[in-house]
PDB file of N, CA and C in Angstrom:
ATOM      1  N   UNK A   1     276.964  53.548  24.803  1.00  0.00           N
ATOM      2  CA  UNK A   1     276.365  52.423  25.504  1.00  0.00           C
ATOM      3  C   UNK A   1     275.211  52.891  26.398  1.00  0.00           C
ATOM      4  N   UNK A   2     275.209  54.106  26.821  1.00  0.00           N
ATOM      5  CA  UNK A   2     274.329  54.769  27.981  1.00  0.00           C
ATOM      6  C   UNK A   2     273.494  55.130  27.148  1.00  0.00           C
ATOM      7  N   UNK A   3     273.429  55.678  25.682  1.00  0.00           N
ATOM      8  CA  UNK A   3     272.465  56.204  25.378  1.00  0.00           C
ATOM      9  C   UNK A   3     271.275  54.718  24.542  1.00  0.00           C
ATOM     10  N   UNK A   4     272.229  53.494  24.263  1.00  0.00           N
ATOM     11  CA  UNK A   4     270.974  52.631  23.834  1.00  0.00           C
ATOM     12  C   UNK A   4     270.812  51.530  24.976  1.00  0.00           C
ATOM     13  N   UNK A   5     271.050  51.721  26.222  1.00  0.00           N
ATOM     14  CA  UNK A   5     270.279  51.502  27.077  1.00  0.00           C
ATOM     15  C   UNK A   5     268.862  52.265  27.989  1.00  0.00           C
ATOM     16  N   UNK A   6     269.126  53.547  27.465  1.00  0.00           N
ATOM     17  CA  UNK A   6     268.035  54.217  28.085  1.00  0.00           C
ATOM     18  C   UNK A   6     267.194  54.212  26.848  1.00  0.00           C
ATOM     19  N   UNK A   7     267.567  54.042  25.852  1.00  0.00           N
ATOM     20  CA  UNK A   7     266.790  53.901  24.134  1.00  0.00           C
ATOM     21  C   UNK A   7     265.615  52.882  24.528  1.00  0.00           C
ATOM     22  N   UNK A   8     266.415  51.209  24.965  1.00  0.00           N
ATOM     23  CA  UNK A   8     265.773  50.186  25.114  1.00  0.00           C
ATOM     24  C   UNK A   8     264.493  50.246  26.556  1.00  0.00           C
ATOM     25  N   UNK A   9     265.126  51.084  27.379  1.00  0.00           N
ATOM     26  CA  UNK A   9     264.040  51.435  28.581  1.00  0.00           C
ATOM     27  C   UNK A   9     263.385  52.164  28.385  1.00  0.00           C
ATOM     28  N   UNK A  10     263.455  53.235  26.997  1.00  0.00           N
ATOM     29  CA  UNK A  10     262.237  53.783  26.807  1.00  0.00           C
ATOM     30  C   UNK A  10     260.795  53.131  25.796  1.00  0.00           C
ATOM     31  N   UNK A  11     261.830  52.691  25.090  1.00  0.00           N
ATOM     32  CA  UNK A  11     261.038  51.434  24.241  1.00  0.00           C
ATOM     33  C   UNK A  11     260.651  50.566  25.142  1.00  0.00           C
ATOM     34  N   UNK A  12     260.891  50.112  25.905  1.00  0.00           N
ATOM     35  CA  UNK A  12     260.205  48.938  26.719  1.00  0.00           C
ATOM     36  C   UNK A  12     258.880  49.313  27.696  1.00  0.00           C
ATOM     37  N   UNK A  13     259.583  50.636  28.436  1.00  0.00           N
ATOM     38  CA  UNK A  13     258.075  50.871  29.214  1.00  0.00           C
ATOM     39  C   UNK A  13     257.384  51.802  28.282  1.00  0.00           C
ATOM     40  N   UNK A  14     257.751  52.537  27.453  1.00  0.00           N
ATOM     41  CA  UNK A  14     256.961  53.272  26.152  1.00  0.00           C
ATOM     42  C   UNK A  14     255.541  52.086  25.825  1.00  0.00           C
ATOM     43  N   UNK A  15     256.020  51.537  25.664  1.00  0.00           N
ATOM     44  CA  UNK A  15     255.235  50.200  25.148  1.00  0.00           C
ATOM     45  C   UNK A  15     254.114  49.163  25.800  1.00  0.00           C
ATOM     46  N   UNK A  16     254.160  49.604  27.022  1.00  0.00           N
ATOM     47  CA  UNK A  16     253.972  49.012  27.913  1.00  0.00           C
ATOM     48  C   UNK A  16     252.161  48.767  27.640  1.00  0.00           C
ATOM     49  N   UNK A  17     251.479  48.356  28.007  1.00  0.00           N
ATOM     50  CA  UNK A  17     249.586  47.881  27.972  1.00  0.00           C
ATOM     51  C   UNK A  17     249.136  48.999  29.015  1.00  0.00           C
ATOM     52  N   UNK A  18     248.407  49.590  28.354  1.00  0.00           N
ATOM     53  CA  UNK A  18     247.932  50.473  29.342  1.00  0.00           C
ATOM     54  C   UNK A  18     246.384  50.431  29.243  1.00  0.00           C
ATOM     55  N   UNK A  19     245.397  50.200  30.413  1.00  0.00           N
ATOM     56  CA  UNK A  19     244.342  49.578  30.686  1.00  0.00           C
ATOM     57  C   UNK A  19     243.594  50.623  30.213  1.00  0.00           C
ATOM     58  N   UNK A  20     242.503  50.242  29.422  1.00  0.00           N
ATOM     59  CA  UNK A  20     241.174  50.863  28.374  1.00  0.00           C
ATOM     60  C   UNK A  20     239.852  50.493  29.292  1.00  0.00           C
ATOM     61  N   UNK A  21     239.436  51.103  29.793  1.00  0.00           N
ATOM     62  CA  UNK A  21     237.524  51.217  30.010  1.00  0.00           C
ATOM     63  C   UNK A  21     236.781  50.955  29.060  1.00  0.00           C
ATOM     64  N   UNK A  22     236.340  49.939  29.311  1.00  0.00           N
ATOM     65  CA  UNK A  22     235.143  49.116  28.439  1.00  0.00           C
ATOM     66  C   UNK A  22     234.181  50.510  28.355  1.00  0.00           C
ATOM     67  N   UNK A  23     233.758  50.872  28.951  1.00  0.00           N
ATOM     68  CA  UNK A  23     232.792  52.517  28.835  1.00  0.00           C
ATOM     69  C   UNK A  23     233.290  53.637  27.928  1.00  0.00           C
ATOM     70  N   UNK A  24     234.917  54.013  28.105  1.00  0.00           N
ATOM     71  CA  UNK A  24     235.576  55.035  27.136  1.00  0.00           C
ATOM     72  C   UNK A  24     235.239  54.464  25.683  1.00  0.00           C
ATOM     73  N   UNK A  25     235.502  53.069  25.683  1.00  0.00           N
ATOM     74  CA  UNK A  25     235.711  52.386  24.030  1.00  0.00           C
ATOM     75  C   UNK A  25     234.137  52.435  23.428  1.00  0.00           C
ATOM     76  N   UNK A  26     232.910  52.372  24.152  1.00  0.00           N
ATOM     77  CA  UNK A  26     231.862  52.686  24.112  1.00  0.00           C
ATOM     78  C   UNK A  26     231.806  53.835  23.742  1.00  0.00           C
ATOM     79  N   UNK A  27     231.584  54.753  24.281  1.00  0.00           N
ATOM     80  CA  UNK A  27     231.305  56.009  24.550  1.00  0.00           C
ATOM     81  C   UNK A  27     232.330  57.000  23.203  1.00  0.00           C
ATOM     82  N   UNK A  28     233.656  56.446  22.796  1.00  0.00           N
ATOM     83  CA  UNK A  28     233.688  56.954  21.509  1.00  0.00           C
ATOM     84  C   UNK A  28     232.795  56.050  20.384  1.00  0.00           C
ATOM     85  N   UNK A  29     232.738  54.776  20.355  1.00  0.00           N
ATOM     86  CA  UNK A  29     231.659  54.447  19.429  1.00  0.00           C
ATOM     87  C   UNK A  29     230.424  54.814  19.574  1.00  0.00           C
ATOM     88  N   UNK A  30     229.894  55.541  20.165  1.00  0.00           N
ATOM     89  CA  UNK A  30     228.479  56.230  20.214  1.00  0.00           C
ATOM     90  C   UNK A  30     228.400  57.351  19.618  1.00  0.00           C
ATOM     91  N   UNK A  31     230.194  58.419  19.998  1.00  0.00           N
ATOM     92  CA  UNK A  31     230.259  59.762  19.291  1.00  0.00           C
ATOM     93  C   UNK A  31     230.069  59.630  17.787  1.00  0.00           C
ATOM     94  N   UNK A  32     230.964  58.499  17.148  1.00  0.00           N
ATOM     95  CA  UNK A  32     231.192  58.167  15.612  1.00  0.00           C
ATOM     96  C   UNK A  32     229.811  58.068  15.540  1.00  0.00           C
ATOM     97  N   UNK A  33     229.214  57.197  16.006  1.00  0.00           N
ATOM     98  CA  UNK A  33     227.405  57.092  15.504  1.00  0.00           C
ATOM     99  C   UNK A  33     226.722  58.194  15.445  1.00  0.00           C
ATOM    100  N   UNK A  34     227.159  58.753  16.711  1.00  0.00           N
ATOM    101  CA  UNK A  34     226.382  60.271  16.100  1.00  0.00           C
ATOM    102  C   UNK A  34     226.761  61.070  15.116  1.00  0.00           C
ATOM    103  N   UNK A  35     228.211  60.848  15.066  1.00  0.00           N
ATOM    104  CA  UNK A  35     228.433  61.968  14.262  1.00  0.00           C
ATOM    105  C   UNK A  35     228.014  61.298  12.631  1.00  0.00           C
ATOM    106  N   UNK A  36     228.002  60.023  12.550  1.00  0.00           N
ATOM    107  CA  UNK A  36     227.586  59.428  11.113  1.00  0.00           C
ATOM    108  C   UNK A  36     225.989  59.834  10.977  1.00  0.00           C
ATOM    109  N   UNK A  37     225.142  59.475  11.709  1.00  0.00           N
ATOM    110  CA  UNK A  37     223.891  59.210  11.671  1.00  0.00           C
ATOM    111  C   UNK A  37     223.712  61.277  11.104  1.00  0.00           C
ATOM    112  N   UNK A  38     224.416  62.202  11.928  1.00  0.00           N
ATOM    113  CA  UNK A  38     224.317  63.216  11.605  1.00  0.00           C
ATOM    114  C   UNK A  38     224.238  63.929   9.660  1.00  0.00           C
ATOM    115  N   UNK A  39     225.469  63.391   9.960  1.00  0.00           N
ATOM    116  CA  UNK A  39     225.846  63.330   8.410  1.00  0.00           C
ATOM    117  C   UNK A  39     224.574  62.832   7.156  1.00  0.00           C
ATOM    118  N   UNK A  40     224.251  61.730   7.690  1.00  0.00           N
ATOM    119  CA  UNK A  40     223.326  61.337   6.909  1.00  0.00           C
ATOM    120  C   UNK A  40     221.629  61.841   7.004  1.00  0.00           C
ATOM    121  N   UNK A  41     221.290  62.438   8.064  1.00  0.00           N
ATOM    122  CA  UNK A  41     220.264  62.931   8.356  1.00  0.00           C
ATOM    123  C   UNK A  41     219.243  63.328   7.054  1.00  0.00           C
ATOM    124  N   UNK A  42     219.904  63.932   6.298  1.00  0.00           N
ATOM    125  CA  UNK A  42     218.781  64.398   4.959  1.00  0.00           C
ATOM    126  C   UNK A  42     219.218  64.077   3.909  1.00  0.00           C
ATOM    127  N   UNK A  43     219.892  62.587   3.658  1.00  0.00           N
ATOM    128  CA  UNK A  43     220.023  61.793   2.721  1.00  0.00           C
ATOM    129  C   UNK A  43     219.174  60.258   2.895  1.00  0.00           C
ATOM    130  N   UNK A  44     217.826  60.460   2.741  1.00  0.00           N
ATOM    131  CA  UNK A  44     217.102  59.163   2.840  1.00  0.00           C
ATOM    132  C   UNK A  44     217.099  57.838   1.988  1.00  0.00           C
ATOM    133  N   UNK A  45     218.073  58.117   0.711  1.00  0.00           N
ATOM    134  CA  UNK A  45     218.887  57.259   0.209  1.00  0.00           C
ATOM    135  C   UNK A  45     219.799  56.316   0.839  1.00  0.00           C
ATOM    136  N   UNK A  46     220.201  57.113   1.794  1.00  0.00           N
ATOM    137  CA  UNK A  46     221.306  56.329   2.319  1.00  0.00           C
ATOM    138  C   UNK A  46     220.856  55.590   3.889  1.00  0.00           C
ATOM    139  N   UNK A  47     219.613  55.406   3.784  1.00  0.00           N
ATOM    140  CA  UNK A  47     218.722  54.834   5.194  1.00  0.00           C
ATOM    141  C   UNK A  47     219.587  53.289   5.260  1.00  0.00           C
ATOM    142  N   UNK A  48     219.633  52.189   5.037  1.00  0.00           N
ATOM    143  CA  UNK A  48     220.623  50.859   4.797  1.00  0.00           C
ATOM    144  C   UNK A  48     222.132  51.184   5.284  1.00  0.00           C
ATOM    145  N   UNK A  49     223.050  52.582   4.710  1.00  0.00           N
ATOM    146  CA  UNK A  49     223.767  52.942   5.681  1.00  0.00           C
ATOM    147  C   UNK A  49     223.548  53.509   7.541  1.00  0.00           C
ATOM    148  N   UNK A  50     222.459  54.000   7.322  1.00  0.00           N
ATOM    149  CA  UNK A  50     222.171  54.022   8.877  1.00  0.00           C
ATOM    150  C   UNK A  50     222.018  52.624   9.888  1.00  0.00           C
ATOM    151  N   UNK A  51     221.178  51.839   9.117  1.00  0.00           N
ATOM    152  CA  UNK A  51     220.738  50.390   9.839  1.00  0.00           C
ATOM    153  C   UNK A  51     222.345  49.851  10.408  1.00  0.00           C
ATOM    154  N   UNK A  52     223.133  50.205   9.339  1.00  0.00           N
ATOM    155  CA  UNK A  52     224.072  49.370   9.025  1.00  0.00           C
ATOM    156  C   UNK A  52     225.016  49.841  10.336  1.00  0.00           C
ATOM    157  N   UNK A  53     225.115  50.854  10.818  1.00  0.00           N
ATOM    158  CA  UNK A  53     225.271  51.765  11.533  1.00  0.00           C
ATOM    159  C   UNK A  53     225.086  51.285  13.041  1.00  0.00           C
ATOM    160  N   UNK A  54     224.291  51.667  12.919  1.00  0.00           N
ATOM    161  CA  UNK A  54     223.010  50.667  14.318  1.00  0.00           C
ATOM    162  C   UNK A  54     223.599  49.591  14.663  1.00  0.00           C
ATOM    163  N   UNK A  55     223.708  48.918  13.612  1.00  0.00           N
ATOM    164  CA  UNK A  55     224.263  47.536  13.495  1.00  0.00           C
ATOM    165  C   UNK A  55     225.471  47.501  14.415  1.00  0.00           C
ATOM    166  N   UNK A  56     226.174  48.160  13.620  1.00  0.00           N
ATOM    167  CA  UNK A  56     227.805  48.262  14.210  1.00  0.00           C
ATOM    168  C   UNK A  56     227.537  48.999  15.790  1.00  0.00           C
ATOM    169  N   UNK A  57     227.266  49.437  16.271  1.00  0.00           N
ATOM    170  CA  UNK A  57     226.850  50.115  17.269  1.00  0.00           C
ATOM    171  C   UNK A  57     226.205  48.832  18.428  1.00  0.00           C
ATOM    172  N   UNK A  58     225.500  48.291  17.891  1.00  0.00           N
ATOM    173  CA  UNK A  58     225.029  47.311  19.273  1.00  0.00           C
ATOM    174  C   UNK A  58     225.973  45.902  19.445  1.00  0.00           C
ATOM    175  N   UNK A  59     226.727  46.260  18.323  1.00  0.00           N
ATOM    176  CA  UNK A  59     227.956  44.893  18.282  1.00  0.00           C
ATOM    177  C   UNK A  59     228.922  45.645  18.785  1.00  0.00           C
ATOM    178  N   UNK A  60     229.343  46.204  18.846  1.00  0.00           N
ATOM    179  CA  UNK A  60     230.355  47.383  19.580  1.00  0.00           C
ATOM    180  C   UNK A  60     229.439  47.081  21.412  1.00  0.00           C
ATOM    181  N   UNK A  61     228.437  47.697  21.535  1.00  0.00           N
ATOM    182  CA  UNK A  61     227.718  47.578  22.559  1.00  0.00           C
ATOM    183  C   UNK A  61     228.247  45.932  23.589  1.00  0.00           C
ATOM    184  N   UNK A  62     227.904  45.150  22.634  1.00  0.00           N
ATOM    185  CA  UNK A  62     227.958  44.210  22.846  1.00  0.00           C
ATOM    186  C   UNK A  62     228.862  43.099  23.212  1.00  0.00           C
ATOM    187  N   UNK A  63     230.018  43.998  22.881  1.00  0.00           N
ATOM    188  CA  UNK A  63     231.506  43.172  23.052  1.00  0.00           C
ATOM    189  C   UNK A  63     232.209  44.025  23.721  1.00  0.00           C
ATOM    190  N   UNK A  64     232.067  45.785  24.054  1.00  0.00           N
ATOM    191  CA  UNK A  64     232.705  45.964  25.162  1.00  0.00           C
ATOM    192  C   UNK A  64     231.904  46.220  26.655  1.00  0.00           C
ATOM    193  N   UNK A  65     230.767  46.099  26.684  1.00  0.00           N
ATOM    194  CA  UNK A  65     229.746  46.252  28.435  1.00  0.00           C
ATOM    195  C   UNK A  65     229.358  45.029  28.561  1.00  0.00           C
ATOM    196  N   UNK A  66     228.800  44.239  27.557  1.00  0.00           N
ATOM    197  CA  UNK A  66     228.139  42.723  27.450  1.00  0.00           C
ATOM    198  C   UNK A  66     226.747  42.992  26.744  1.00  0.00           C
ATOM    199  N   UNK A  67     225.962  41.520  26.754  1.00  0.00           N
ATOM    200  CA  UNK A  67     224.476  41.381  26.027  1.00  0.00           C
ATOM    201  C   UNK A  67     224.005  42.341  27.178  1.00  0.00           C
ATOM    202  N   UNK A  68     223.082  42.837  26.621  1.00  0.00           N
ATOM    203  CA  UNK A  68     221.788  43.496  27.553  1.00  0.00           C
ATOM    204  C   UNK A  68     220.279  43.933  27.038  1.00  0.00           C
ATOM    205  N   UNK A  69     219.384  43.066  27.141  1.00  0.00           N
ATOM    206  CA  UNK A  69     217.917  43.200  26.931  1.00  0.00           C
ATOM    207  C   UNK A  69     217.481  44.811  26.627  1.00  0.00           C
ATOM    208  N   UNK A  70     217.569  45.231  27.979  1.00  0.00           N
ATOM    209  CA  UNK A  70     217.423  46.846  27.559  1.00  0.00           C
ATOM    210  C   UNK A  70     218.169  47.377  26.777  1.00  0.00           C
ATOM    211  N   UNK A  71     219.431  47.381  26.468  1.00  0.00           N
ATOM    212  CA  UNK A  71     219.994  48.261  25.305  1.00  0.00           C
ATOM    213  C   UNK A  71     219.088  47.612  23.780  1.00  0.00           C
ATOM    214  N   UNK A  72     219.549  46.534  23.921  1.00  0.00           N
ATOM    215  CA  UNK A  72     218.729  45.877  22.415  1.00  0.00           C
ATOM    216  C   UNK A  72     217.739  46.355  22.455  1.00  0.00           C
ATOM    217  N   UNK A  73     216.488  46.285  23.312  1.00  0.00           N
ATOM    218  CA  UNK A  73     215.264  46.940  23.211  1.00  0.00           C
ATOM    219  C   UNK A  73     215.153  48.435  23.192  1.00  0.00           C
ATOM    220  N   UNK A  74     216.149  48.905  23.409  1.00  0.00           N
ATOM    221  CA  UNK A  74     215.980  50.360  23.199  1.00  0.00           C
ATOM    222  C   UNK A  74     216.223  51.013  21.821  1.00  0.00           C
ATOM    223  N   UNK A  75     217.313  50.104  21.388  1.00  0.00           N
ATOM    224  CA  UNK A  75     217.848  50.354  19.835  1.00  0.00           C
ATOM    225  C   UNK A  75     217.084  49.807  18.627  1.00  0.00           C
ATOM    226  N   UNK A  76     215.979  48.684  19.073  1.00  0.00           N
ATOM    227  CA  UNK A  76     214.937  48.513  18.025  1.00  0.00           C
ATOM    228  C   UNK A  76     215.039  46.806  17.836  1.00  0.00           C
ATOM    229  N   UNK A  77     215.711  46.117  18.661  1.00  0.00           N
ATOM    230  CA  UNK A  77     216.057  44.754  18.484  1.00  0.00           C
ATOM    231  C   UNK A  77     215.210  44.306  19.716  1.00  0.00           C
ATOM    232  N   UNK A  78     214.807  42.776  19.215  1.00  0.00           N
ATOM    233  CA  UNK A  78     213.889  41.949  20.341  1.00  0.00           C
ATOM    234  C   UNK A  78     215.123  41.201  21.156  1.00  0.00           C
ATOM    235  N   UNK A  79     214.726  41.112  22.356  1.00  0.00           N
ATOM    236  CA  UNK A  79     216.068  40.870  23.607  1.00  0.00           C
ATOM    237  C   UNK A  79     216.469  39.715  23.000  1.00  0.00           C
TER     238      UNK A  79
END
């Protein structure tokens, strides 16, 4: 009995929501971009995978810091 009550209290706070930084969740989607964009560097075939890239990157941008004029304008998009 003692041992699937401490079972259920570990499962319960095990489980628990543990608060994410809008910046951390960023900041690994920037590493993946680099490390993709890397990858592809001297395959100019695959330029449409880069855009595509980009893409995902300012929508990522965009849903965890918010809209922002300067990022869009920095990444090649009109505000």
């Amino acid at each position: 009995m003692k041992t699937a009550i401490y079972l259920f209290l570990l499962i319960l706070f095990g489980c628990t929501p543990t608060s994410v930084s809008p910046g951390m969740t960023f900041l690994q989607s920037l590493n993946q971009y680099r490390q993709g964009v890397a990858q592809l560097e001297d395959k100019p075939e695959r330029w449409p995978d880069r855009q595509a890239m980009g893409e995902s990157l300012k929508t990522q941008y965009a849903y965890t810091i918010g809209p922002s004029a300067e990022f869009a304008q920095l990444v090649g998009s009109g505000p």
